[in-house]
PDB file of N, CA and C in Angstrom:
ATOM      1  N   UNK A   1    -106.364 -30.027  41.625  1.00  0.00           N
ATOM      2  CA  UNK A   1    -106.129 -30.984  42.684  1.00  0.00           C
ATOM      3  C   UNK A   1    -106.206 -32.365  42.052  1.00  0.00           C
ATOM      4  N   UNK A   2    -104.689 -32.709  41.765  1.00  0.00           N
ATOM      5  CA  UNK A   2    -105.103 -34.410  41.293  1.00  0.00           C
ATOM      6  C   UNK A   2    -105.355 -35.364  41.519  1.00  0.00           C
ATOM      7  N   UNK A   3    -105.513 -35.311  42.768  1.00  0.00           N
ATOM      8  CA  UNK A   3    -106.337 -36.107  43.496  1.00  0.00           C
ATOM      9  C   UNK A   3    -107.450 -37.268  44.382  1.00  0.00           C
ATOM     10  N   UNK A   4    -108.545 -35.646  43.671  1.00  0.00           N
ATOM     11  CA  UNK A   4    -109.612 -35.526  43.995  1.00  0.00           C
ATOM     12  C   UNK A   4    -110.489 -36.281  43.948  1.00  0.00           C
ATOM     13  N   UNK A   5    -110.405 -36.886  43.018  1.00  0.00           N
ATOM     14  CA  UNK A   5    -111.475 -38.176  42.175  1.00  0.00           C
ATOM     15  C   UNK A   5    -111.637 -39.444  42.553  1.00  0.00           C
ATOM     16  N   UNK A   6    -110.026 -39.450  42.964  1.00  0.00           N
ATOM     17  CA  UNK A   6    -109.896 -40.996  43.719  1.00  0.00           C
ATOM     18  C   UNK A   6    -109.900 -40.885  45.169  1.00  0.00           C
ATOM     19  N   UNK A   7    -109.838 -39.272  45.940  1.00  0.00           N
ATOM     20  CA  UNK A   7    -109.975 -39.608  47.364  1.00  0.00           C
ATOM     21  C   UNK A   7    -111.251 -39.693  47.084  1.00  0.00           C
ATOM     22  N   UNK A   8    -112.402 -38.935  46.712  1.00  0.00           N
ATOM     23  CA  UNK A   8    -113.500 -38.766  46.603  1.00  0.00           C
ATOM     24  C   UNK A   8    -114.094 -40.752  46.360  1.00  0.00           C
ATOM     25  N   UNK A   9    -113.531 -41.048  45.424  1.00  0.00           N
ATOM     26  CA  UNK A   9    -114.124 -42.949  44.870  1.00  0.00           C
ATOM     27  C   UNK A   9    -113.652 -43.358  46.243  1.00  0.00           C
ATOM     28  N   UNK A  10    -112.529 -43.256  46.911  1.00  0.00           N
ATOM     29  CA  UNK A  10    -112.002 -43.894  48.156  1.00  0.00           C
ATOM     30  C   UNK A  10    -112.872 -43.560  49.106  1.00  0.00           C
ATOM     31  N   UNK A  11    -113.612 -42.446  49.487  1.00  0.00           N
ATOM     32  CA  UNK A  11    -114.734 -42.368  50.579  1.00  0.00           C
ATOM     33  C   UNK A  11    -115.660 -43.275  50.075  1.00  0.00           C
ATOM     34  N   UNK A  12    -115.858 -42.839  49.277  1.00  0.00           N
ATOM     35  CA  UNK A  12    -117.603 -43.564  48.772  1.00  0.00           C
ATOM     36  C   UNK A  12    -118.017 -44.889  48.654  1.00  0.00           C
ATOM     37  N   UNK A  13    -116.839 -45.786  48.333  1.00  0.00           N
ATOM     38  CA  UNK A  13    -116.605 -46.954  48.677  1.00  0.00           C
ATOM     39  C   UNK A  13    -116.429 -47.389  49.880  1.00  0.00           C
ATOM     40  N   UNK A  14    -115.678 -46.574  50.890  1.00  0.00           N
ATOM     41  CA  UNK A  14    -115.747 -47.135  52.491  1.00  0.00           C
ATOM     42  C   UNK A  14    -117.235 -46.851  52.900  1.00  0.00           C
ATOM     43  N   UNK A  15    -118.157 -45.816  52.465  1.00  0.00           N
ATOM     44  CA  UNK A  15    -119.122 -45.307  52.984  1.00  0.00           C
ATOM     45  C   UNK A  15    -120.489 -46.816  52.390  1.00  0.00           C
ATOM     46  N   UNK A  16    -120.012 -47.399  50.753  1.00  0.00           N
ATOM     47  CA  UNK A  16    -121.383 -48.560  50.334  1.00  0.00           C
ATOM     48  C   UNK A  16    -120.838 -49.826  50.942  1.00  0.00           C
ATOM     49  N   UNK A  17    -119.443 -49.665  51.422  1.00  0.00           N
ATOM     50  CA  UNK A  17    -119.585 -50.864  52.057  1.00  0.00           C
ATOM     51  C   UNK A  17    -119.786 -51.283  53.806  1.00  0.00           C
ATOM     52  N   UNK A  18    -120.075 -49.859  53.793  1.00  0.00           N
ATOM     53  CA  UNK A  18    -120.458 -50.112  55.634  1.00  0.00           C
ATOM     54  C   UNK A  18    -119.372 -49.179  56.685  1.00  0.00           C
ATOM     55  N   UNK A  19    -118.267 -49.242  56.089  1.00  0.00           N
ATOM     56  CA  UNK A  19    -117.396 -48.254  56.846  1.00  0.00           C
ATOM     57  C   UNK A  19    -117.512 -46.974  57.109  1.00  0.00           C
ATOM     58  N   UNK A  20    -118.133 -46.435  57.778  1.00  0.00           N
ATOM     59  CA  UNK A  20    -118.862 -45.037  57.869  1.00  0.00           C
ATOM     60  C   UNK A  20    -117.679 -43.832  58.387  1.00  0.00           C
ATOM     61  N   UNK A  21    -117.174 -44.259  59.197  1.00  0.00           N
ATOM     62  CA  UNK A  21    -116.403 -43.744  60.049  1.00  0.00           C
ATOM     63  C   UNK A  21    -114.898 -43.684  59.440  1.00  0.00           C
ATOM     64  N   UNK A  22    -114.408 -44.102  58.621  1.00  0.00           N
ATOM     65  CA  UNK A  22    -113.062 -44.158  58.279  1.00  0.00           C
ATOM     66  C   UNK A  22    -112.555 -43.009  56.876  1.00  0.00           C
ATOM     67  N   UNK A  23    -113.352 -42.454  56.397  1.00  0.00           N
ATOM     68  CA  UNK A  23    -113.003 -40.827  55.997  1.00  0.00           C
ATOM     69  C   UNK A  23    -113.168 -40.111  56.959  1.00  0.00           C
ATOM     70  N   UNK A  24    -114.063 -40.125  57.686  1.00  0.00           N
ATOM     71  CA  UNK A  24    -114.004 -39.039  59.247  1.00  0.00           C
ATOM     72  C   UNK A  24    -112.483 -39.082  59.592  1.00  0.00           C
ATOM     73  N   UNK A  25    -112.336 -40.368  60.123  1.00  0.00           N
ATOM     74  CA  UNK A  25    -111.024 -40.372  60.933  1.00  0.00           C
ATOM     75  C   UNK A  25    -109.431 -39.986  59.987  1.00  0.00           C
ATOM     76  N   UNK A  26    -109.633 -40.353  58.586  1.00  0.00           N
ATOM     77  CA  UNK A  26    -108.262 -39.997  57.970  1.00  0.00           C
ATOM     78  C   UNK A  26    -108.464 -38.541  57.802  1.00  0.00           C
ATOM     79  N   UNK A  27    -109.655 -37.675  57.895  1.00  0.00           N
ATOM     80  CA  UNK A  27    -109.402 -36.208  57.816  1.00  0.00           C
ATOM     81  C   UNK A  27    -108.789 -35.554  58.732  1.00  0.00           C
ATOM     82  N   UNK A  28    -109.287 -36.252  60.172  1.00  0.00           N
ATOM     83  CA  UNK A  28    -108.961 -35.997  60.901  1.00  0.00           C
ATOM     84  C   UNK A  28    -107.448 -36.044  61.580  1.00  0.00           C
ATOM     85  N   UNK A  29    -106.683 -37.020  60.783  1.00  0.00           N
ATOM     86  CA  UNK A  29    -105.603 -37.396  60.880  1.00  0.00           C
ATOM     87  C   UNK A  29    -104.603 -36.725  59.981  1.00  0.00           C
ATOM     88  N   UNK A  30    -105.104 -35.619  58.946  1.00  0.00           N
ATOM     89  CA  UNK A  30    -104.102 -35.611  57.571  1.00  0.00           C
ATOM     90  C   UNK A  30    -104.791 -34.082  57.980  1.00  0.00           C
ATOM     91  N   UNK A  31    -105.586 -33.374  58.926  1.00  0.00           N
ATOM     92  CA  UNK A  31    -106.296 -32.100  59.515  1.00  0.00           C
ATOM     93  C   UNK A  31    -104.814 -31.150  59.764  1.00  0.00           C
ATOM     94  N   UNK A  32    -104.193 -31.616  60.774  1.00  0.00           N
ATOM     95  CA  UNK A  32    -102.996 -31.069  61.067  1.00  0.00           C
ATOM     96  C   UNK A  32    -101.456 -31.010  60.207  1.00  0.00           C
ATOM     97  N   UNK A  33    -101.065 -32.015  59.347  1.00  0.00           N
ATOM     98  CA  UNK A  33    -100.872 -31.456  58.473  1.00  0.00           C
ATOM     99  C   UNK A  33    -100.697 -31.043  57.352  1.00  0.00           C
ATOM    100  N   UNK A  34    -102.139 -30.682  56.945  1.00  0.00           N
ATOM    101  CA  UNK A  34    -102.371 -29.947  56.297  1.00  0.00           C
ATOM    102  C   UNK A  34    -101.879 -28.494  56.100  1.00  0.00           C
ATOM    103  N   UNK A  35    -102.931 -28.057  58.149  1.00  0.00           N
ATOM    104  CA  UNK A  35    -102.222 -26.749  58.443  1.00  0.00           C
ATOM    105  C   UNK A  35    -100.609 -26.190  58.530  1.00  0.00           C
ATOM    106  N   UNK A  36    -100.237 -27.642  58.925  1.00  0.00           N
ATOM    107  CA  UNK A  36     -98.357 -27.561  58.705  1.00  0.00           C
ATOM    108  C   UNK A  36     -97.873 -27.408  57.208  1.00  0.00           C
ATOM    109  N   UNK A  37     -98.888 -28.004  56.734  1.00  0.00           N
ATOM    110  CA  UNK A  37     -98.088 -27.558  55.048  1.00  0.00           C
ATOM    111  C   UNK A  37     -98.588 -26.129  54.344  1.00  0.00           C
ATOM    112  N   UNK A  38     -99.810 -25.726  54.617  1.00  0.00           N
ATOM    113  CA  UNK A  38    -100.190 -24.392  54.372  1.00  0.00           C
ATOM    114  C   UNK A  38     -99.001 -23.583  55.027  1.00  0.00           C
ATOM    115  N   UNK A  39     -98.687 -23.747  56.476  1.00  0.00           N
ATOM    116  CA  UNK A  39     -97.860 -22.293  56.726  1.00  0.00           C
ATOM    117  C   UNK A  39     -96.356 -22.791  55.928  1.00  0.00           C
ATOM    118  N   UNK A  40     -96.063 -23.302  55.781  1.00  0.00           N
ATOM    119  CA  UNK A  40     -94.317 -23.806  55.589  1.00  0.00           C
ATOM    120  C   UNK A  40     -95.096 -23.014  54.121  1.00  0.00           C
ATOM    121  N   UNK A  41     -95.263 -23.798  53.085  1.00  0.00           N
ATOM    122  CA  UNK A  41     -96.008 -23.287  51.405  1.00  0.00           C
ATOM    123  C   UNK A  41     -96.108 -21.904  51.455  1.00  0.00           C
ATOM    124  N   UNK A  42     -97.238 -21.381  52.512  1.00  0.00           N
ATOM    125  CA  UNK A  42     -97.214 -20.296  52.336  1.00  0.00           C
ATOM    126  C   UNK A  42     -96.567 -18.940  52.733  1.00  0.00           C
ATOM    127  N   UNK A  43     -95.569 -19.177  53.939  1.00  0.00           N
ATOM    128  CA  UNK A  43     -94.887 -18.245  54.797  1.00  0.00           C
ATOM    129  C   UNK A  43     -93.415 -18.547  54.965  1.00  0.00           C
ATOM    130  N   UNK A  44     -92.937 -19.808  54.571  1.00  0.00           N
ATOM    131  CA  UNK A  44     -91.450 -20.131  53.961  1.00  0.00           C
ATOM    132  C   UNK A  44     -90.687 -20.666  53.078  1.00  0.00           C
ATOM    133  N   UNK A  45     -92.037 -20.310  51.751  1.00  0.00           N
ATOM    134  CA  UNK A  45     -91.308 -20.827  50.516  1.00  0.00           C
ATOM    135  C   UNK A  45     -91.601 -19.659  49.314  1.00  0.00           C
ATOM    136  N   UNK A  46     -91.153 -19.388  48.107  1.00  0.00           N
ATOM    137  CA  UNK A  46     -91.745 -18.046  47.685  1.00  0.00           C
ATOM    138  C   UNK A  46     -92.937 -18.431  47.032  1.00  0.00           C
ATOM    139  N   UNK A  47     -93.514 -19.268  47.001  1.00  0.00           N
ATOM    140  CA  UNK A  47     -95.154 -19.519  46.631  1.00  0.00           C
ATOM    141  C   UNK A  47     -96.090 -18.784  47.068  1.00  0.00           C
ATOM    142  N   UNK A  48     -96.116 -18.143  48.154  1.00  0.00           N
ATOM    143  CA  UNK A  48     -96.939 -17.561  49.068  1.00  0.00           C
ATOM    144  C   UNK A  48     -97.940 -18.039  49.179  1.00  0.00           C
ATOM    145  N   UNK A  49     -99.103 -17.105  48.403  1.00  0.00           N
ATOM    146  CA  UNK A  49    -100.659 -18.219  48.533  1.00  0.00           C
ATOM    147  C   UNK A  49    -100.660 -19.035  47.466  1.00  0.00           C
ATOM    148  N   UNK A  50    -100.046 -19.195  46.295  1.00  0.00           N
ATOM    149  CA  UNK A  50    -100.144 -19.993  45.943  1.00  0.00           C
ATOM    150  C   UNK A  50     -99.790 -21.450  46.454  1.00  0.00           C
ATOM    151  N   UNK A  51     -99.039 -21.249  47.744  1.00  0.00           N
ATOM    152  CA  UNK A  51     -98.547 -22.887  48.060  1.00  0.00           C
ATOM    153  C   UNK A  51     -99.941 -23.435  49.011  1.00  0.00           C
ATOM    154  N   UNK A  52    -100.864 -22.851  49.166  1.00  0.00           N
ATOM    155  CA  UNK A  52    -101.988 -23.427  49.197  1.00  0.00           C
ATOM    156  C   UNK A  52    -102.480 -24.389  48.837  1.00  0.00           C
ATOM    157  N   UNK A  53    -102.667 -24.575  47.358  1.00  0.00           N
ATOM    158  CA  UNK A  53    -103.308 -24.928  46.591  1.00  0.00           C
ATOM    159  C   UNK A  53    -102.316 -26.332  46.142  1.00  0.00           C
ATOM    160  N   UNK A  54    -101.279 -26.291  46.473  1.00  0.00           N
ATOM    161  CA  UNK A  54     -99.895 -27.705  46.676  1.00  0.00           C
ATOM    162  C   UNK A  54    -100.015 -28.567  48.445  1.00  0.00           C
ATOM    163  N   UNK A  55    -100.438 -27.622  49.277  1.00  0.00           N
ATOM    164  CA  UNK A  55    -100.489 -28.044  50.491  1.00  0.00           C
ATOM    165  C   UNK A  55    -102.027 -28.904  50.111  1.00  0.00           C
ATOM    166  N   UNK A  56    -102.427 -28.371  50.043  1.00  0.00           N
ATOM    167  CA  UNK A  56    -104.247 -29.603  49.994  1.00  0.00           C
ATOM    168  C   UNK A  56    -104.243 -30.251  48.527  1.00  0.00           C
ATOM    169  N   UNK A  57    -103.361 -30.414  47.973  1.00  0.00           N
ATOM    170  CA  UNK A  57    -102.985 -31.473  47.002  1.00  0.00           C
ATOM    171  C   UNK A  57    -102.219 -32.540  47.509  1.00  0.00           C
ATOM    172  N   UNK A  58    -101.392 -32.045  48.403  1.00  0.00           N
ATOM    173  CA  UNK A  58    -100.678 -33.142  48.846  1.00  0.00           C
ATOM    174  C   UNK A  58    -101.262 -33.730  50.328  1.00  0.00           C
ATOM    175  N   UNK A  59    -102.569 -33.121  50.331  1.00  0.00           N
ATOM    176  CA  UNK A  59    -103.185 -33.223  51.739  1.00  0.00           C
ATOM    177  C   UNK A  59    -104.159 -34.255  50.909  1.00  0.00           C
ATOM    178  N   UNK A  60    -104.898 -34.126  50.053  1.00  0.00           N
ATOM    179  CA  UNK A  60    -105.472 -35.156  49.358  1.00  0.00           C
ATOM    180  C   UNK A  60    -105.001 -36.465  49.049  1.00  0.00           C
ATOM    181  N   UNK A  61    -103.326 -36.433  48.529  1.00  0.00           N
ATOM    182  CA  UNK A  61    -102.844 -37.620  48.096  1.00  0.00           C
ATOM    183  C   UNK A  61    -102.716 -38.444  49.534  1.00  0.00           C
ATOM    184  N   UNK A  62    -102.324 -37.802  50.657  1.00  0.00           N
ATOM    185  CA  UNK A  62    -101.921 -38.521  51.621  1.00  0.00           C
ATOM    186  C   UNK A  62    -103.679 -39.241  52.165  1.00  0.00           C
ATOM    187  N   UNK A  63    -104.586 -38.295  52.441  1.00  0.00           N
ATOM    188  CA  UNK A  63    -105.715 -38.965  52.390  1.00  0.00           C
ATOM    189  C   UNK A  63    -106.058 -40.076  51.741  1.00  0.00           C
ATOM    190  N   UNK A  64    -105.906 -40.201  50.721  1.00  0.00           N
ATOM    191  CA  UNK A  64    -106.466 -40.870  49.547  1.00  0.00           C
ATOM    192  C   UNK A  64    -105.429 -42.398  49.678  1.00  0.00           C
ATOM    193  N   UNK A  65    -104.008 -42.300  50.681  1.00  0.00           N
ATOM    194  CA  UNK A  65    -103.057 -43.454  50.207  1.00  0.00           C
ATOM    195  C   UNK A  65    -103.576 -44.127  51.787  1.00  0.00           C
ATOM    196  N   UNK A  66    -103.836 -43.151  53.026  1.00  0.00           N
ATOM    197  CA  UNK A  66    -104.419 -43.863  54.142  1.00  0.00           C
ATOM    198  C   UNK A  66    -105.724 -44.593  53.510  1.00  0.00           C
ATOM    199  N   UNK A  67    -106.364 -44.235  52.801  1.00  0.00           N
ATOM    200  CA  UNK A  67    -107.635 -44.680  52.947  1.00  0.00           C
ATOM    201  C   UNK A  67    -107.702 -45.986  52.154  1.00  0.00           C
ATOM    202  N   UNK A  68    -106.147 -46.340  51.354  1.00  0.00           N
ATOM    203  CA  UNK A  68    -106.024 -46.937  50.267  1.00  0.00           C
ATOM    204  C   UNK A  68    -105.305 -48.569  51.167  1.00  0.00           C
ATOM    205  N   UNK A  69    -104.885 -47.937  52.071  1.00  0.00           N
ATOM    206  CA  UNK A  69    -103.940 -48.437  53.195  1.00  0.00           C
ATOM    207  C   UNK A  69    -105.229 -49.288  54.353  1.00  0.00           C
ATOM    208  N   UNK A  70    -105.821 -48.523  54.697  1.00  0.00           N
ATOM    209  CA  UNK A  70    -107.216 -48.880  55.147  1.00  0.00           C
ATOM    210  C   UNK A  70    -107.788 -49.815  54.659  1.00  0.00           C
ATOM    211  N   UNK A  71    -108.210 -49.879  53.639  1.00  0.00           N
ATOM    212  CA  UNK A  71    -108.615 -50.974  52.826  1.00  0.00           C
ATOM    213  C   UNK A  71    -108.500 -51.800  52.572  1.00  0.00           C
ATOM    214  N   UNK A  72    -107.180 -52.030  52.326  1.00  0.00           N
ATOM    215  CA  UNK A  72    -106.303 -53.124  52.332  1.00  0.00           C
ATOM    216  C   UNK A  72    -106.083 -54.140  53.673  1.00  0.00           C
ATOM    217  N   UNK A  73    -106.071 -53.080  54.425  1.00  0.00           N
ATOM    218  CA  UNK A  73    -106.109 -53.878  56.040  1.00  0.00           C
ATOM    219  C   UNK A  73    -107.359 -54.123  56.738  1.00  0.00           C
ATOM    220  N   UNK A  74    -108.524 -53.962  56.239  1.00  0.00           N
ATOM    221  CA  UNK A  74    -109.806 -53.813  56.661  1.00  0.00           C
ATOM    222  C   UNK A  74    -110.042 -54.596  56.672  1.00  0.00           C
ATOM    223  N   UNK A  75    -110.361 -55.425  58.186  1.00  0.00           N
ATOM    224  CA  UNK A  75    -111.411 -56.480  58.637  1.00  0.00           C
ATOM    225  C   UNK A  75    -112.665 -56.491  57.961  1.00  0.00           C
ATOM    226  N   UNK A  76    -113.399 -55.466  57.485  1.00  0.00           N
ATOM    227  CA  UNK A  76    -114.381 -55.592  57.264  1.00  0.00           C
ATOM    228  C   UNK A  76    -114.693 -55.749  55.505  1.00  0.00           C
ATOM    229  N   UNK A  77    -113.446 -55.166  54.653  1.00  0.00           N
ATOM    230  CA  UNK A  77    -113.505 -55.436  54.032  1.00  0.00           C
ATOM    231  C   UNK A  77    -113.142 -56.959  52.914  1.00  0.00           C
ATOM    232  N   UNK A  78    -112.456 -57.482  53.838  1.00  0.00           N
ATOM    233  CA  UNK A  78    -112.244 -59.109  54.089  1.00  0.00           C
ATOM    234  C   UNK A  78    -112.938 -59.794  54.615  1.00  0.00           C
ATOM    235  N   UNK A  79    -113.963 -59.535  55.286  1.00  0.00           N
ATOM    236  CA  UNK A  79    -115.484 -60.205  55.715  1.00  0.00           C
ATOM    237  C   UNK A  79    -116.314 -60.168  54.674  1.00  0.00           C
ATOM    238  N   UNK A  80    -116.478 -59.485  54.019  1.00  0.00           N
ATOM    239  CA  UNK A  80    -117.522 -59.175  52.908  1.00  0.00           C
ATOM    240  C   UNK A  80    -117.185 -59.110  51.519  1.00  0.00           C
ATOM    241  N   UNK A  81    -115.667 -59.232  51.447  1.00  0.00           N
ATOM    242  CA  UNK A  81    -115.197 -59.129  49.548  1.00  0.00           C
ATOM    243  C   UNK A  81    -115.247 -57.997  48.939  1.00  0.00           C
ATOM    244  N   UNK A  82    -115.034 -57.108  49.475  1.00  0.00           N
ATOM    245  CA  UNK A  82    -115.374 -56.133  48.526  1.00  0.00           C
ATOM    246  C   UNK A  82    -113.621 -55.391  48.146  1.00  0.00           C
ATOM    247  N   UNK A  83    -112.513 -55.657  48.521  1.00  0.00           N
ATOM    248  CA  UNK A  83    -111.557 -55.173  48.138  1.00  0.00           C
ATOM    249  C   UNK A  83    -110.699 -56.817  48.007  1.00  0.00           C
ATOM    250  N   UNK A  84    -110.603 -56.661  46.123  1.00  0.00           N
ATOM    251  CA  UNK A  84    -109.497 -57.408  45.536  1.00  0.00           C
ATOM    252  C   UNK A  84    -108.470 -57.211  45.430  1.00  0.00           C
ATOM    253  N   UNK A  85    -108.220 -55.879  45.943  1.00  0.00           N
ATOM    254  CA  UNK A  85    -106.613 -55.888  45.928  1.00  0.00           C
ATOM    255  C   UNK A  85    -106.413 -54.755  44.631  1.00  0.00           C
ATOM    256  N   UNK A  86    -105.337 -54.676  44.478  1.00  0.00           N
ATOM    257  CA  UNK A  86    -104.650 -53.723  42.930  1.00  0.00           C
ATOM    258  C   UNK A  86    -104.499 -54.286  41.820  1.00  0.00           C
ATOM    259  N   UNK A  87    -105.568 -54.547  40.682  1.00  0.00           N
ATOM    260  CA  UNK A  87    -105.149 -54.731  39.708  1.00  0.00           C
ATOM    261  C   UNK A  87    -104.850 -54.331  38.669  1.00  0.00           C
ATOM    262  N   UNK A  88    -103.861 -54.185  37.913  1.00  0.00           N
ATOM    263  CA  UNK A  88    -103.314 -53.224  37.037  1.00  0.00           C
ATOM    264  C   UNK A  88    -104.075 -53.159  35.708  1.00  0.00           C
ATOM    265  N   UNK A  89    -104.415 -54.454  35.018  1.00  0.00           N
ATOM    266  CA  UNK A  89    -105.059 -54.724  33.611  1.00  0.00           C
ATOM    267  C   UNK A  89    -106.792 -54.337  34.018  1.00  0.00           C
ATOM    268  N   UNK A  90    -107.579 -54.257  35.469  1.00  0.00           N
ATOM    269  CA  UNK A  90    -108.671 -53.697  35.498  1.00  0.00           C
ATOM    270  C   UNK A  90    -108.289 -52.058  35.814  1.00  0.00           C
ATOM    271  N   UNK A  91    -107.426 -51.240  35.983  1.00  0.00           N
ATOM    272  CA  UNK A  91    -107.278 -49.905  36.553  1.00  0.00           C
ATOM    273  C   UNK A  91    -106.886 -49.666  34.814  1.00  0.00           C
ATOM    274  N   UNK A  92    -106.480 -50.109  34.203  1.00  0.00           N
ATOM    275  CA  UNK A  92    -106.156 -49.309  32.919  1.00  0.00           C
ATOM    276  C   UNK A  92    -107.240 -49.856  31.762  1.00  0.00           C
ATOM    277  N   UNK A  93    -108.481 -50.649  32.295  1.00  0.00           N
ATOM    278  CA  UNK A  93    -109.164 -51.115  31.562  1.00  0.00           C
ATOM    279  C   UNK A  93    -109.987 -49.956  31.192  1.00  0.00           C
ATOM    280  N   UNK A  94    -110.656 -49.464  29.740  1.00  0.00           N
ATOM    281  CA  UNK A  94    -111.563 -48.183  29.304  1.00  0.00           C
ATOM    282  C   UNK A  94    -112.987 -47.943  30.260  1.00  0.00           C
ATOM    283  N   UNK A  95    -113.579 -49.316  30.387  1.00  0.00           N
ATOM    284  CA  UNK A  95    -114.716 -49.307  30.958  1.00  0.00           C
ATOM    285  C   UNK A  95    -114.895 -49.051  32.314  1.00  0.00           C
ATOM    286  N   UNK A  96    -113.645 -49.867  32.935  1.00  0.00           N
ATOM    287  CA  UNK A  96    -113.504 -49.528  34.581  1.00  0.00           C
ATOM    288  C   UNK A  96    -113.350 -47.740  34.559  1.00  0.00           C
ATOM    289  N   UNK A  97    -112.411 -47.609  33.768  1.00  0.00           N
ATOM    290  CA  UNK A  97    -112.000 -45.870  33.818  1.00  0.00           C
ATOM    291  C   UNK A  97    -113.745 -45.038  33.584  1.00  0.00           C
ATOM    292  N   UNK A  98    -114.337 -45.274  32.699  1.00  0.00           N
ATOM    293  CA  UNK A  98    -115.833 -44.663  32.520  1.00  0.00           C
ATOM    294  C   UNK A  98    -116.354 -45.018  34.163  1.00  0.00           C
ATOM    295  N   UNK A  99    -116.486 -46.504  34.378  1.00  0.00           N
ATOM    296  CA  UNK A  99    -117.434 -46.602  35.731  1.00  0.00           C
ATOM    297  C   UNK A  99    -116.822 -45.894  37.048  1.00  0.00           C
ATOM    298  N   UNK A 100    -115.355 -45.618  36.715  1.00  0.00           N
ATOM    299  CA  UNK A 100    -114.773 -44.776  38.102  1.00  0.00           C
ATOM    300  C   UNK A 100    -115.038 -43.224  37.845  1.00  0.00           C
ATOM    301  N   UNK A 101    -115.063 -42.606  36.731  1.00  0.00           N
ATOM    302  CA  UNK A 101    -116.063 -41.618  36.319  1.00  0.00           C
ATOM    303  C   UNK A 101    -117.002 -41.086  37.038  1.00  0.00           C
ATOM    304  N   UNK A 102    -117.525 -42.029  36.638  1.00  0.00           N
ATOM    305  CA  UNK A 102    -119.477 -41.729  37.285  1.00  0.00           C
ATOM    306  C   UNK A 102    -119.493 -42.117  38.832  1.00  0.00           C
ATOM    307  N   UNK A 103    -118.467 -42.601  39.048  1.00  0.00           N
ATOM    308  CA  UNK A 103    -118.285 -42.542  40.502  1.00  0.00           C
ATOM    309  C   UNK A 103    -117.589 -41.212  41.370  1.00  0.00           C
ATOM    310  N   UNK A 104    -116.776 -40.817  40.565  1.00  0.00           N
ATOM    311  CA  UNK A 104    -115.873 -39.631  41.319  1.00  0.00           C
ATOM    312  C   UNK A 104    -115.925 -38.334  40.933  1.00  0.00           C
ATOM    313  N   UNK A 105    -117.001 -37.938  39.658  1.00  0.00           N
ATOM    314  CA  UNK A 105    -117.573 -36.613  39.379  1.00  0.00           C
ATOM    315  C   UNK A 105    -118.390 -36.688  39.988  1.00  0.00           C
ATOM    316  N   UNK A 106    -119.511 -37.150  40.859  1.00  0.00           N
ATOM    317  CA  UNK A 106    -120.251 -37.074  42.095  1.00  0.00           C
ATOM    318  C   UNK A 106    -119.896 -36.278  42.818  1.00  0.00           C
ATOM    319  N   UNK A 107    -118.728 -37.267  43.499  1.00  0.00           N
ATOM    320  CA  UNK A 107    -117.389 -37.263  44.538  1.00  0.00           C
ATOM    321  C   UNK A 107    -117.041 -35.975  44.481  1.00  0.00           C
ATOM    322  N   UNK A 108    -116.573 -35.188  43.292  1.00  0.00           N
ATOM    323  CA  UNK A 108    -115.858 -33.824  43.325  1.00  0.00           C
ATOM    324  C   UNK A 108    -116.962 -32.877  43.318  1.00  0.00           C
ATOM    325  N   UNK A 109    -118.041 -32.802  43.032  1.00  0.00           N
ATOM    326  CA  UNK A 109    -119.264 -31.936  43.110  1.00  0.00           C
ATOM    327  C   UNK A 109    -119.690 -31.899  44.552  1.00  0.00           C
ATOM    328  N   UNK A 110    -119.432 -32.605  44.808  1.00  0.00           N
ATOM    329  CA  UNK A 110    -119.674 -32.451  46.529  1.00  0.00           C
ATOM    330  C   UNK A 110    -118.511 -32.326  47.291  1.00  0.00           C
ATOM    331  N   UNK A 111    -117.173 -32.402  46.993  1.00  0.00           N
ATOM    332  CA  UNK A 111    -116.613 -31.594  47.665  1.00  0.00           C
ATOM    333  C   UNK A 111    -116.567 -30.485  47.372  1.00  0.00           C
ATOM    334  N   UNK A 112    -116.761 -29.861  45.886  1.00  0.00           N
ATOM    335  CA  UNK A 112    -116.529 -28.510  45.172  1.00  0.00           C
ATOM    336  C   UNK A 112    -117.678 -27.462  46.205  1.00  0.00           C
ATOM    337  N   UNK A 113    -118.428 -28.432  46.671  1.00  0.00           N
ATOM    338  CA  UNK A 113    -120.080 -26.948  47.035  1.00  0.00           C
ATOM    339  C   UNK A 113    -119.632 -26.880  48.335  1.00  0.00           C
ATOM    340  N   UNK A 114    -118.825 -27.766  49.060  1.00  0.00           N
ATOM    341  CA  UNK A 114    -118.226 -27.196  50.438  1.00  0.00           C
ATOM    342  C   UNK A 114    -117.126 -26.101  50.070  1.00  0.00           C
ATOM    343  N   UNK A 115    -116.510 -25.998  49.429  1.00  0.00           N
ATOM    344  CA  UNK A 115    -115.829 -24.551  49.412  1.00  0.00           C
ATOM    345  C   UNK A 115    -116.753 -23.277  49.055  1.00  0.00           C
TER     346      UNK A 115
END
């Protein structure tokens, strides 16, 4: 799931900066389809169960671009500073990549023990 790491950094960040409620609500929103992409993946394409495992990949990315989307538009995160925006020379920087690390192997260990 490629994902994972950055929906996972994308909760955890709405969650230290006060936004509690806004991974609740994009699950809840990306919930249905999900289930629409499991049956199409798995019952009208020849993937079978394997299109599972493409349906909650692409159920992740869409999570992960609301929440990215969220952020960006967040009152609250424009009250308080905590989202600069996209920068390209800090996202490909070595050190940022280590500190998003230790942020999103957390992140995937705790989604991994809910399955």
């Amino acid at each position: 799931v490629g994902c994972l790491p950055s929906y996972c950094s994308a909760t955890i960040l709405f969650c230290w900066t006060g936004i509690m409620r806004a991974s609740t609500l994009v699950l809840i929103l990306v919930l249905p389809i999900n289930v629409l992409l499991n049956i199409v993946f798995i019952y009208h394409t020849p993937l079978g169960f394997l299109g599972s495992p493409v349906a909650i990949s692409i159920t992740y990315w869409l999570a992960f671009f609301i929440l990215c989307f969220l952020a960006y538009f967040s009152p609250t995160h424009k009250q308080n500073g905590t989202w600069g925006g996209f920068q390209p020379k800090t996202v490909l920087d070595f050190k940022s990549c280590m500190d998003f690390l230790q942020l999103a192997i957390p992140g995937m260990l705790m989604v991994g023990t809910e399955w």
